[in-house]
N, C-alpha and C. Protein backbone atom coordinates (compact mmCIF):
# COMPACT_ATOMS: atom_id res chain seq x y z
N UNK A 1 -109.75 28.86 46.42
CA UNK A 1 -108.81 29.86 45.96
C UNK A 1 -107.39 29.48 46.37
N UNK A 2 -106.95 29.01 47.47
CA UNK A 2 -105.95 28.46 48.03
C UNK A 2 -105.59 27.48 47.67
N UNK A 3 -106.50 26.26 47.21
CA UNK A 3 -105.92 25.12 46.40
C UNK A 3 -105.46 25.56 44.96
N UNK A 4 -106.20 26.49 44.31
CA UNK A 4 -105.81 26.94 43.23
C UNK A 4 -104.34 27.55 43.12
N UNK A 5 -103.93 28.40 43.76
CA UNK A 5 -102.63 29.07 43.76
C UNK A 5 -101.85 27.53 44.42
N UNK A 6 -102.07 26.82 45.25
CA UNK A 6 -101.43 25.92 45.45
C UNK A 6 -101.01 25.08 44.46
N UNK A 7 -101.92 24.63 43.44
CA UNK A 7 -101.83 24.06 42.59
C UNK A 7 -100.87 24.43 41.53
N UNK A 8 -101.19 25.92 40.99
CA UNK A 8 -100.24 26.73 40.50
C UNK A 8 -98.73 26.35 40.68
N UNK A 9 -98.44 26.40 42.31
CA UNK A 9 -97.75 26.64 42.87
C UNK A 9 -96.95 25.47 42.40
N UNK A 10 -97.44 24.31 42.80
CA UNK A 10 -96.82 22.61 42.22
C UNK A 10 -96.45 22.78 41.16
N UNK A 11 -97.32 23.40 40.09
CA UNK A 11 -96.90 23.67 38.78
C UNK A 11 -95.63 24.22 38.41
N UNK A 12 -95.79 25.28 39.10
CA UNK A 12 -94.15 25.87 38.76
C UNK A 12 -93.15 25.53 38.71
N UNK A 13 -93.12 24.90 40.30
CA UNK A 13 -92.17 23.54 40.85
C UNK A 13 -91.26 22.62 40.01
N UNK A 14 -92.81 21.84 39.45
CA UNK A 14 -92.44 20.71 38.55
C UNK A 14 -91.99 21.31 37.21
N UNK A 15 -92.55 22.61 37.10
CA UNK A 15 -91.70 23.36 35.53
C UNK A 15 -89.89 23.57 35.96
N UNK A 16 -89.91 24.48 37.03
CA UNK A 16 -88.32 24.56 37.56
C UNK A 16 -87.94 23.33 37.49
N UNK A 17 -88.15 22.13 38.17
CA UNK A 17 -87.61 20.61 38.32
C UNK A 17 -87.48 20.57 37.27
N UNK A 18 -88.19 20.30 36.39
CA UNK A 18 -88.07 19.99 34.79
C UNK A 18 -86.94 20.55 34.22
N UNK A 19 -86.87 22.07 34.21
CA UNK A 19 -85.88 23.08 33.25
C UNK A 19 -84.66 22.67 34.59
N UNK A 20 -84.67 22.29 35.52
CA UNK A 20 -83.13 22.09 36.34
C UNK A 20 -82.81 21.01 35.41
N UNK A 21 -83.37 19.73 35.91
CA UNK A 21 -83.14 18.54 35.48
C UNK A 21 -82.58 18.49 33.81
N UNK A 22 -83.54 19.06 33.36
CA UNK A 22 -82.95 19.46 31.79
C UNK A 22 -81.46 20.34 31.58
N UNK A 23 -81.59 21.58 32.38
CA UNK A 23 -79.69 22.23 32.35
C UNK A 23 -78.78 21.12 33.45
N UNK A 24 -78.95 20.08 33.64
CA UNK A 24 -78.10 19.31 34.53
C UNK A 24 -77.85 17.99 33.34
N UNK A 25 -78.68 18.07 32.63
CA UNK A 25 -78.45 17.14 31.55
C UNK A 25 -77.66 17.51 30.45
N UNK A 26 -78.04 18.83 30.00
CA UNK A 26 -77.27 19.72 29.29
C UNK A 26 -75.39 19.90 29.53
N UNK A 27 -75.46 20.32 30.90
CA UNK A 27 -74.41 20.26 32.05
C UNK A 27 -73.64 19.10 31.47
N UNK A 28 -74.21 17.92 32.27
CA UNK A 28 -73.52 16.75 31.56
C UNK A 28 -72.99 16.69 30.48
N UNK A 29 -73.93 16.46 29.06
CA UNK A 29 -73.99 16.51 27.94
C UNK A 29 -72.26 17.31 27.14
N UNK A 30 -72.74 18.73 27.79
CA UNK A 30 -71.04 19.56 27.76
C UNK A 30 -70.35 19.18 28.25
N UNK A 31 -70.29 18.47 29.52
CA UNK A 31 -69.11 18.34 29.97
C UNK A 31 -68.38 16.99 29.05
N UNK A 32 -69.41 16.37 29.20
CA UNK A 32 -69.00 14.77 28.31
C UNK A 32 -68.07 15.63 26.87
N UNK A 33 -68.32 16.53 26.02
CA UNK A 33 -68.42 17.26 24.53
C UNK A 33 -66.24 17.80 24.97
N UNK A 34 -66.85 18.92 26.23
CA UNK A 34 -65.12 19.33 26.60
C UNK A 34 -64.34 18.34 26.95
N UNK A 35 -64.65 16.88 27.43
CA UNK A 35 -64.01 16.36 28.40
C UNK A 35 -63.02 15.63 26.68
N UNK A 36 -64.15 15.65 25.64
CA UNK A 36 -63.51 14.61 24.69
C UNK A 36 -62.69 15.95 23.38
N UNK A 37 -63.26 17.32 24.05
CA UNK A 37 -62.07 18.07 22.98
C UNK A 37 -61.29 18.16 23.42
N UNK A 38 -60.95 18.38 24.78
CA UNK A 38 -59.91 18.15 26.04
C UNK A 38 -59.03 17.25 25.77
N UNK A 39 -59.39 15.67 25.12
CA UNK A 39 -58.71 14.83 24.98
C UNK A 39 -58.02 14.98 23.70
N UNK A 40 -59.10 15.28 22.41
CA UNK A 40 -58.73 15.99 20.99
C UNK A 40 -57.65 16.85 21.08
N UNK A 41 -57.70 17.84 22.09
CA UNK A 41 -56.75 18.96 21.70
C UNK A 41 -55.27 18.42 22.13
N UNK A 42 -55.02 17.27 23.19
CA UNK A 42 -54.02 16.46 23.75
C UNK A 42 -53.35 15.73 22.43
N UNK A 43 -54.33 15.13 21.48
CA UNK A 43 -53.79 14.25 20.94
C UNK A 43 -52.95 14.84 19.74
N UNK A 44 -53.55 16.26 19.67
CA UNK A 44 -52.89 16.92 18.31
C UNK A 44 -51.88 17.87 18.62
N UNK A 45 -51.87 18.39 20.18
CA UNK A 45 -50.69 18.92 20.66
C UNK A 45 -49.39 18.03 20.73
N UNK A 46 -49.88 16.86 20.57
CA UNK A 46 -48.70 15.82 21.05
C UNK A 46 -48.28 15.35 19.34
N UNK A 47 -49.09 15.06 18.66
CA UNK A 47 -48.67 15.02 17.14
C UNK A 47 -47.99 16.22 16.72
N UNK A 48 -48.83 17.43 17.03
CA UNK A 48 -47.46 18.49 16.51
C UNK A 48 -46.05 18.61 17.49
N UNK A 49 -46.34 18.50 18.78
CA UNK A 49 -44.85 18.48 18.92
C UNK A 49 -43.88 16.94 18.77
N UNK A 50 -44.81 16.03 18.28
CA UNK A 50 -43.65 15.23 17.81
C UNK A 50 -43.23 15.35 15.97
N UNK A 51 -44.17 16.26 15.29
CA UNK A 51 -43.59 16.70 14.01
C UNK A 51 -42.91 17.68 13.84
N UNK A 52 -43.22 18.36 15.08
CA UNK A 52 -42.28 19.36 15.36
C UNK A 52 -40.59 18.72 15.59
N UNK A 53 -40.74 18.06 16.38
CA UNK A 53 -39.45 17.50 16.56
C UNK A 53 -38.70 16.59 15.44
N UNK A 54 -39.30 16.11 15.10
CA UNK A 54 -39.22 15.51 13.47
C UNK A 54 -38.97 16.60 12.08
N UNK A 55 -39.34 17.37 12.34
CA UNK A 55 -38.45 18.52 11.63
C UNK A 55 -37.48 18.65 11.90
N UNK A 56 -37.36 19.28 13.32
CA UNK A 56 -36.06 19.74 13.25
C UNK A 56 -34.49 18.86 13.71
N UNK A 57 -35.04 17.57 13.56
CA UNK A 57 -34.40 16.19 13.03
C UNK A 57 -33.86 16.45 11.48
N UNK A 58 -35.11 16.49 10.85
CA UNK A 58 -34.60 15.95 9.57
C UNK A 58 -33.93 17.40 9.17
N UNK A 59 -34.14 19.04 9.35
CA UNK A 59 -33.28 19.99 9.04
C UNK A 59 -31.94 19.60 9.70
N UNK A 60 -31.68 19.00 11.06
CA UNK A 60 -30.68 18.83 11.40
C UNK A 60 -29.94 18.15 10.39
N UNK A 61 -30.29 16.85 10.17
CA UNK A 61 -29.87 15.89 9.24
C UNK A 61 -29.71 16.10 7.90
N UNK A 62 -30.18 17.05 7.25
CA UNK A 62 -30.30 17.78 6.03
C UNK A 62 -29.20 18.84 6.08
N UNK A 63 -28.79 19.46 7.27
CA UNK A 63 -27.77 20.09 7.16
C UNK A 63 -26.20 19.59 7.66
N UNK A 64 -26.41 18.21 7.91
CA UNK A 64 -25.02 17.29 7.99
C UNK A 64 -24.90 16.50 6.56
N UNK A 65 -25.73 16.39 5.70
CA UNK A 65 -25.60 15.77 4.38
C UNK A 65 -25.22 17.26 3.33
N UNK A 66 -25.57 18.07 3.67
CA UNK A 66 -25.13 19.19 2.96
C UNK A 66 -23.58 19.10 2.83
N UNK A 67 -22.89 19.40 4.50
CA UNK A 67 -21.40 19.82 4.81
C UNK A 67 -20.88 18.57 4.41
N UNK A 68 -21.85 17.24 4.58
CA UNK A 68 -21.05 15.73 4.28
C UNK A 68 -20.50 15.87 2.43
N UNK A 69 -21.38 16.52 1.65
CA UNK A 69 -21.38 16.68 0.58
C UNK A 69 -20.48 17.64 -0.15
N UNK A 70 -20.21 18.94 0.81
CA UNK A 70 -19.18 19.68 0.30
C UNK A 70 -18.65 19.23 0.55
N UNK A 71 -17.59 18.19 1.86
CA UNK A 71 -16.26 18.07 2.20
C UNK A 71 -15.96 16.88 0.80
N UNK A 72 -17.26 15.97 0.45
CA UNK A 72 -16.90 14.99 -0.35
C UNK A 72 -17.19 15.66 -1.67
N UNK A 73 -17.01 17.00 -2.09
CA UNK A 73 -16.95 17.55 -3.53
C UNK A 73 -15.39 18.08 -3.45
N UNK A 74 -15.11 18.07 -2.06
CA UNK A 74 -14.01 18.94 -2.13
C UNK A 74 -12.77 17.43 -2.44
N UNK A 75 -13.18 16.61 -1.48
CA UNK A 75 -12.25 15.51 -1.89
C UNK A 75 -12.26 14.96 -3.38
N UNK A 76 -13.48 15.04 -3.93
CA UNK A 76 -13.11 14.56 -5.12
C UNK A 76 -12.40 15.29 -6.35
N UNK A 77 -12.67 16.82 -5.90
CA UNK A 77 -12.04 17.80 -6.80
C UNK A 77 -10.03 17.57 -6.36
N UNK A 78 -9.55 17.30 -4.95
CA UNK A 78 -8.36 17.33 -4.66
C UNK A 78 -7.83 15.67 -5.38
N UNK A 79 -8.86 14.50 -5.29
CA UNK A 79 -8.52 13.25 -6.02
C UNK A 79 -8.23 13.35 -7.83
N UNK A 80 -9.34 14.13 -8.06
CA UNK A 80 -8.95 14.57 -10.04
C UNK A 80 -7.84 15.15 -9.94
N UNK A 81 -7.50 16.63 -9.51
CA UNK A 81 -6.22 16.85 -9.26
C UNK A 81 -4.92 16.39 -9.27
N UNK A 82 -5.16 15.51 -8.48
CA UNK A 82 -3.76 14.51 -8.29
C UNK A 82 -4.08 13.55 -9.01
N UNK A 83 -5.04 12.92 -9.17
CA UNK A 83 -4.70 12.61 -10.53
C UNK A 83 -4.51 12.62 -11.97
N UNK A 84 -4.87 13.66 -12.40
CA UNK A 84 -4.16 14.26 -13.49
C UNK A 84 -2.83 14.48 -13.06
N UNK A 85 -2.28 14.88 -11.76
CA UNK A 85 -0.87 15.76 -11.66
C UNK A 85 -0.07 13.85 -11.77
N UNK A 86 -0.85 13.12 -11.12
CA UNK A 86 0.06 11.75 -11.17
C UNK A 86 0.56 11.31 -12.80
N UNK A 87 -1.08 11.34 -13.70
CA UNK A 87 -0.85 11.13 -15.18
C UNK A 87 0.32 11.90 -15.47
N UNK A 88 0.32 13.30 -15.87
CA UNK A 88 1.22 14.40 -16.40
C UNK A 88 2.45 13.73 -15.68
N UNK A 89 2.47 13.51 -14.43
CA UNK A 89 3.91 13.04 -14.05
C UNK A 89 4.50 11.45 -14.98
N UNK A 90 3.40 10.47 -14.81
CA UNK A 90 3.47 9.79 -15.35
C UNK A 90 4.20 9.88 -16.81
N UNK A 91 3.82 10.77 -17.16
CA UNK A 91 3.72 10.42 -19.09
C UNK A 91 5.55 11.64 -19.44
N UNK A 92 5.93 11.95 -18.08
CA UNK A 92 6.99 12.78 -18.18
C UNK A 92 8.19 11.51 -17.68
N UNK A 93 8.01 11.23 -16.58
CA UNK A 93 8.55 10.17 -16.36
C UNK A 93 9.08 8.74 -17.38
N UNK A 94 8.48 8.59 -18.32
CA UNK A 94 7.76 7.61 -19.30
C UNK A 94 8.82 8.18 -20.36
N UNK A 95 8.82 9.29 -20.96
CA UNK A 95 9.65 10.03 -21.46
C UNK A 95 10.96 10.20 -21.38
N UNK A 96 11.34 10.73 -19.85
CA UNK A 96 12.75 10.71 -19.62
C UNK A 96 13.06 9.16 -19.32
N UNK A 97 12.45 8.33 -19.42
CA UNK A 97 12.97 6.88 -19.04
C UNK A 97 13.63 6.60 -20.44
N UNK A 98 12.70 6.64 -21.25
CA UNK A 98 12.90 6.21 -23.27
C UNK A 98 13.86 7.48 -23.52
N UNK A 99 14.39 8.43 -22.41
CA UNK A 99 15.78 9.27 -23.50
C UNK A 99 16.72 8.80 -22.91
N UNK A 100 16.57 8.46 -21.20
CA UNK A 100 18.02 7.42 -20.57
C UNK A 100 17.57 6.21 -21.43
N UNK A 101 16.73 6.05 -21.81
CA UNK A 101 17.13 4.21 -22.73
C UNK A 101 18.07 4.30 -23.92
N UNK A 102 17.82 5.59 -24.76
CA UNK A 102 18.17 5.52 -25.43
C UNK A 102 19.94 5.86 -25.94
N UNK A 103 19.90 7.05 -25.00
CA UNK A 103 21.14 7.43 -24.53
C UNK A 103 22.32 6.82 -24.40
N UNK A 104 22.54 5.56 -23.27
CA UNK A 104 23.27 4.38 -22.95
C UNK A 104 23.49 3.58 -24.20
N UNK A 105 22.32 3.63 -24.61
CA UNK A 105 22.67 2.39 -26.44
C UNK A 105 23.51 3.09 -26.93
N UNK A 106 23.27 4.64 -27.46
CA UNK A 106 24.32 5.00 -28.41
C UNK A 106 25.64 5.31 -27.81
N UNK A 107 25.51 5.66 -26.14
CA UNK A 107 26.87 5.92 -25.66
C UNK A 107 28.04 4.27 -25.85
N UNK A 108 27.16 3.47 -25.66
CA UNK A 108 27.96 2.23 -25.66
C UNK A 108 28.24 1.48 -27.04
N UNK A 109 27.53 2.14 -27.98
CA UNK A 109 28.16 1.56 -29.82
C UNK A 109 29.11 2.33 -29.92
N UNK A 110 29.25 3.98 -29.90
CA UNK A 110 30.26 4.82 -29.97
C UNK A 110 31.60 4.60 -29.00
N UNK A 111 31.56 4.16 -27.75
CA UNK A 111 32.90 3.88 -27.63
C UNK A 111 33.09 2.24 -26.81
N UNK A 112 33.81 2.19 -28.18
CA UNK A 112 34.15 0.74 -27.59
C UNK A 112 36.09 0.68 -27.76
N UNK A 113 36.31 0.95 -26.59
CA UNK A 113 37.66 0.85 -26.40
C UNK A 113 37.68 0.10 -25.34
N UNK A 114 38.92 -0.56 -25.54
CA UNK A 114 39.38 -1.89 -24.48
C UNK A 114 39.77 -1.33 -23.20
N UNK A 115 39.65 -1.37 -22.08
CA UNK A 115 39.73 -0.91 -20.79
C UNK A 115 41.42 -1.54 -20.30
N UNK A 116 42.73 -0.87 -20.16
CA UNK A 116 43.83 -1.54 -19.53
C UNK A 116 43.66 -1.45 -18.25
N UNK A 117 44.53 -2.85 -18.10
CA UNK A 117 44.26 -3.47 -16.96
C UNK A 117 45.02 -3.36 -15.56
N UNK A 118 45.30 -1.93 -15.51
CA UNK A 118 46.12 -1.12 -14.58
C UNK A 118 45.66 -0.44 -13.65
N UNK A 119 45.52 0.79 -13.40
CA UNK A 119 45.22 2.06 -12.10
C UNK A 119 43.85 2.43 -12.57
N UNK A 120 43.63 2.33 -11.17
CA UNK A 120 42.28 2.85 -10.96
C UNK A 120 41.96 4.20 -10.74
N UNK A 121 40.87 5.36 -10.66
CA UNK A 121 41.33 6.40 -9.95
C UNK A 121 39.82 6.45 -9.09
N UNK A 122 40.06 6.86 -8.11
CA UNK A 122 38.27 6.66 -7.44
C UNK A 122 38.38 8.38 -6.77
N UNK A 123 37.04 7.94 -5.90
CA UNK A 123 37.11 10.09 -5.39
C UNK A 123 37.96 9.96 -3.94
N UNK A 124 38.00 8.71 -3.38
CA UNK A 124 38.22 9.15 -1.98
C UNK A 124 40.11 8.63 -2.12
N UNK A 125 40.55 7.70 -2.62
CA UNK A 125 41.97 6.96 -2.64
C UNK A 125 42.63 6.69 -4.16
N UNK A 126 43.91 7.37 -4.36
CA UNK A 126 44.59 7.17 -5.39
C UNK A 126 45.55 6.10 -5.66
N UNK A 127 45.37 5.59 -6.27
CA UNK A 127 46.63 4.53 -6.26
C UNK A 127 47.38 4.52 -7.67
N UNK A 128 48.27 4.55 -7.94
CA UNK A 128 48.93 4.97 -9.17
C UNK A 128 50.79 4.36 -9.15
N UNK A 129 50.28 3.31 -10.05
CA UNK A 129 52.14 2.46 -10.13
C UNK A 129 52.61 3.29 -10.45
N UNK A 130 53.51 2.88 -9.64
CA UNK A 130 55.37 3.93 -10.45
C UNK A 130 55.57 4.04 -11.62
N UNK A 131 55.27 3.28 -12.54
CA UNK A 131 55.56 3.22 -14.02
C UNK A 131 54.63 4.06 -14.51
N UNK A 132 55.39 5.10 -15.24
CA UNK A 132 54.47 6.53 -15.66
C UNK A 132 53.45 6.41 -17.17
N UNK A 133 53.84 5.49 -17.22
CA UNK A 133 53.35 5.33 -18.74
C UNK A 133 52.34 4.28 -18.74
N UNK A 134 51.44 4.13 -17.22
CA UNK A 134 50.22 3.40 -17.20
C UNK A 134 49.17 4.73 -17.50
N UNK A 135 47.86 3.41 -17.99
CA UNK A 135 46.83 4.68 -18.52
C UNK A 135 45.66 4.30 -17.34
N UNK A 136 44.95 5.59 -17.32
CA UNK A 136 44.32 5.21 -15.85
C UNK A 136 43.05 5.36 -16.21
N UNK A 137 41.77 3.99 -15.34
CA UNK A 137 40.73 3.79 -15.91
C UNK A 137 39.79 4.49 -14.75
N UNK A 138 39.28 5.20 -14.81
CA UNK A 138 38.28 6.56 -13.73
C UNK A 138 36.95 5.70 -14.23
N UNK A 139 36.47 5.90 -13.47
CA UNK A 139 34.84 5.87 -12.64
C UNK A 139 34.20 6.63 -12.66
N UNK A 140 33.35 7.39 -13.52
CA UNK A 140 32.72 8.67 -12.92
C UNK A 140 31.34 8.53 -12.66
N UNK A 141 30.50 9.50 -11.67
CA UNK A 141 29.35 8.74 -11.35
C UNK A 141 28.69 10.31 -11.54
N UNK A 142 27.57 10.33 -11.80
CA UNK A 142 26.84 11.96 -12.20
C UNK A 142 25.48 11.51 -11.80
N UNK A 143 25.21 12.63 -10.87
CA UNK A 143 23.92 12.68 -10.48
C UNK A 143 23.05 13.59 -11.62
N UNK A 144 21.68 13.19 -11.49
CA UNK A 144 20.88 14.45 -12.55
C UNK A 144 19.67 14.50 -11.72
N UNK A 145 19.50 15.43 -11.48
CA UNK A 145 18.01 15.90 -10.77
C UNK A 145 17.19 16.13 -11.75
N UNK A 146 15.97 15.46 -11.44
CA UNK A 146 14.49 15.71 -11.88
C UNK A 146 13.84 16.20 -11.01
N UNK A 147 13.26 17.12 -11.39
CA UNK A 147 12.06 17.98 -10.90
C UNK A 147 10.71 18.34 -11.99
N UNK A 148 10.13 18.09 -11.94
CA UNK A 148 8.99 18.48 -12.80
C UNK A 148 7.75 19.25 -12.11
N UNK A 149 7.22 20.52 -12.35
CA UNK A 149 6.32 20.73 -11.88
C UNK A 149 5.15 20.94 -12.98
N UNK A 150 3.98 20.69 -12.57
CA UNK A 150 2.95 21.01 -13.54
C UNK A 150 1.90 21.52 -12.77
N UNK A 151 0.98 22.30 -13.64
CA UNK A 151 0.12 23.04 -13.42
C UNK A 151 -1.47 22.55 -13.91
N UNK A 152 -2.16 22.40 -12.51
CA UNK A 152 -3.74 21.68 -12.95
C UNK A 152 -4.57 22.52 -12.71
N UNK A 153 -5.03 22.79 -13.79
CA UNK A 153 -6.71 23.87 -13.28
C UNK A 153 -6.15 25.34 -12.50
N UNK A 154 -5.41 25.31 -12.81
CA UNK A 154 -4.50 27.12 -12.24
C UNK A 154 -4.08 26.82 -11.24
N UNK A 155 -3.55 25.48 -10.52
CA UNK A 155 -3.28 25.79 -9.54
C UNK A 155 -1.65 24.60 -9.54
N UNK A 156 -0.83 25.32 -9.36
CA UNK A 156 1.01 24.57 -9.24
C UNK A 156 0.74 23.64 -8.72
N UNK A 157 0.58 22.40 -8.56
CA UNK A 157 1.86 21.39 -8.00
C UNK A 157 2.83 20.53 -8.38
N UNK A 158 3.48 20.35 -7.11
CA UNK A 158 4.74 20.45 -7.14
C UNK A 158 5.24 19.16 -7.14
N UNK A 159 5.90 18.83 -7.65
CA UNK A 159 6.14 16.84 -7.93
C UNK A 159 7.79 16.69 -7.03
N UNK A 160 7.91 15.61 -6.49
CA UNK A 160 8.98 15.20 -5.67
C UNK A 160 10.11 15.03 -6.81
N UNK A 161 11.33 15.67 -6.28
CA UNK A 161 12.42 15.57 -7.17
C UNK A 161 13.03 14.22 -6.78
N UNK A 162 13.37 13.88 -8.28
CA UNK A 162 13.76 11.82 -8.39
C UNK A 162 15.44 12.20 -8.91
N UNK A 163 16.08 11.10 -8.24
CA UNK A 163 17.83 11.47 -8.94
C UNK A 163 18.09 10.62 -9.38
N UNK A 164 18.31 10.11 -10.69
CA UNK A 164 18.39 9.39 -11.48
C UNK A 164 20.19 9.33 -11.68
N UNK A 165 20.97 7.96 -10.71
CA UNK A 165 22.20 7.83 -10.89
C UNK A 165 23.03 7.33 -11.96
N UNK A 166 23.86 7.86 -12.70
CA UNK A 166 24.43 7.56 -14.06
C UNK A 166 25.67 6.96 -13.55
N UNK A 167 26.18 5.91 -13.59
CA UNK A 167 27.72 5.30 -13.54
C UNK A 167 28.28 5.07 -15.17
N UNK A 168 29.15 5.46 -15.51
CA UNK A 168 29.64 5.52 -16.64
C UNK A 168 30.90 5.28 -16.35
N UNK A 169 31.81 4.21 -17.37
CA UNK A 169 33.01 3.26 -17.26
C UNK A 169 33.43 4.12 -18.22
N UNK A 170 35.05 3.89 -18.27
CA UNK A 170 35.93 4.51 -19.58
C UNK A 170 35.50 3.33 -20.56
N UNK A 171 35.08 2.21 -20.53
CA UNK A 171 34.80 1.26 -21.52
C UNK A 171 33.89 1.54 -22.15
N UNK A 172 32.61 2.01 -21.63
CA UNK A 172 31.53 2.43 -22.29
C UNK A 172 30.23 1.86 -22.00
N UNK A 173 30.33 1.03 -20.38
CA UNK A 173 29.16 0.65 -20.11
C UNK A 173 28.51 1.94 -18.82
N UNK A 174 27.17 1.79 -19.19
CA UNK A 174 26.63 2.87 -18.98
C UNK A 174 25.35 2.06 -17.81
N UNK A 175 25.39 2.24 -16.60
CA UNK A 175 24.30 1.76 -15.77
C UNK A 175 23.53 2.72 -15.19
N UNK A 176 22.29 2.59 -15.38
CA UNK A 176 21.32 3.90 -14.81
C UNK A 176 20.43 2.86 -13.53
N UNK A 177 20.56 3.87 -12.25
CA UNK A 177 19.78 3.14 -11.51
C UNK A 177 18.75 4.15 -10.68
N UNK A 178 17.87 4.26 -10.60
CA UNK A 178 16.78 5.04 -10.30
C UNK A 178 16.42 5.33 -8.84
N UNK A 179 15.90 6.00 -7.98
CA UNK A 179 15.83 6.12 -6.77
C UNK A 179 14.87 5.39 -6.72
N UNK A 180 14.79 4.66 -5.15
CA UNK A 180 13.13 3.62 -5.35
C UNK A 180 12.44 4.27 -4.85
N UNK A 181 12.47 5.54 -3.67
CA UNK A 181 11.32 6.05 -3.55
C UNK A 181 11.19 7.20 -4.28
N UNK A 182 10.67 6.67 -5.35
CA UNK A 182 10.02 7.79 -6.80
C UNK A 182 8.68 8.36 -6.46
N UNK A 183 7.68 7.06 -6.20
CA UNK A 183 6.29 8.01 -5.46
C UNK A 183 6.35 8.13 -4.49
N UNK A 184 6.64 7.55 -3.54
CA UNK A 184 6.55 7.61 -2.29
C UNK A 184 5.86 8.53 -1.53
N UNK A 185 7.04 10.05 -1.57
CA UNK A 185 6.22 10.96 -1.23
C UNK A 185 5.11 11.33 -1.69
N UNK A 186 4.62 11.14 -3.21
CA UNK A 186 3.65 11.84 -3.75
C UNK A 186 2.21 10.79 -3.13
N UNK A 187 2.12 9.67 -2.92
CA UNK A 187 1.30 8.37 -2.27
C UNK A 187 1.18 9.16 -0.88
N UNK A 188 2.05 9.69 -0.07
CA UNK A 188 1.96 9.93 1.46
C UNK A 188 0.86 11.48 1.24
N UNK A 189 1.48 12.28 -0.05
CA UNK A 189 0.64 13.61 -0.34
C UNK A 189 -1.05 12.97 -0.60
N UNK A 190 -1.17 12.11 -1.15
CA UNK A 190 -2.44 11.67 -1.45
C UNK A 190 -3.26 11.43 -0.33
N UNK A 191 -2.39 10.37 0.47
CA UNK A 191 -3.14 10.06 1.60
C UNK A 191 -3.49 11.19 2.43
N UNK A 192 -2.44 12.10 2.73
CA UNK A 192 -2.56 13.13 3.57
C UNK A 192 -4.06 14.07 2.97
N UNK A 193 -3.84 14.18 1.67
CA UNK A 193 -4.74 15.09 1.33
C UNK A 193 -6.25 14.28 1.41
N UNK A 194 -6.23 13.27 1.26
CA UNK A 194 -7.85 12.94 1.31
C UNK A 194 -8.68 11.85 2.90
N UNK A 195 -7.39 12.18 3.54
CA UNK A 195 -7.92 12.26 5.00
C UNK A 195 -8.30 13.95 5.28
């Protein structure tokens, strides 16, 4: 009767040993399973925060090509501008050049009188012989301002005024000489404006 329950007894034993040995394998088994989602969940935390960061790269960068893009819509709208306002100046310029061309021709067929060879009269010193019955040959010099303004797309600008110097002889020669800095300023407006 005593070997019997003893026997039993072994039995059980080796059933517990068994079902340990088996949840220690199990044990293992999981741990090996977490140890490698453990590693899984590392590898995709680290992929999203480097796409994470890669977003907000490329929104960064997406929103410097935006502002890069308005400032360079804005420059090109201020470059058409001026240049149309340069053309329009151009083709005005072009104009009053061919009415001083033309001007001087007919002033100088219409008077052709011989210049005597006596008194001068200038603006700053008179000189005038005693003999009253000299005829006196004057100099006159006339400035003419140009200004032109024109209007692009509704909006004024304003063109640099050019002074176009007229020397005119009592003989009838007629010399036009032009200011040289004609663009000048408007070249310095350009630059200024598309920096």
């Amino acid at each position: 009767m005593y070997s019997e329950r003893y026997q039993e007894f072994q039995n059980a034993i080796q059933q517990s040993s068994q079902m340990v040995t088996s949840c220690h394998a199990e044990i293992e088994k999981m741990g090996k399973k977490i140890k490698k989602l453990e590693k899984e969940r590392n590898d995709f935390r680290h992929r999203w925060e480097v796409a994470e960061q890669n977003q907000r790269k490329a929104n960064e960068d997406f929103k410097l090509l935006e502002k890069e893009k308005r400032q360079l819509e804005i420059k090109l709208d201020k470059l058409d501008k001026l240049s149309r306002a340069l053309q329009q100046e151009r083709s005005d310029l072009q104009a009053t050049i061919k009415k001083l061309s033309k001007s001087p021709t007919t002033a100088s067929t219409s008077s052709s009188v011989p210049p005597p060879p006596t008194t001068t009269v200038s603006s700053s010193t008179t000189s005038i012989e005693e003999d009253p019955s000299v005829h006196v040959n004057a100099s006159s010099t006339s400035e003419v301002p140009i200004s032109s303004e024109t209007a692009v797309n509704g909006h004024d600008v304003s063109k640099t005024d050019s002074v176009l110097s007229t020397t005119s002889n009592v003989d009838g020669s007629t010399t036009i000489s032009e200011s040289p800095n004609l663009y000048d300023s408007e070249l310095g407006r350009i630059a200024n404006t598309v920096d």
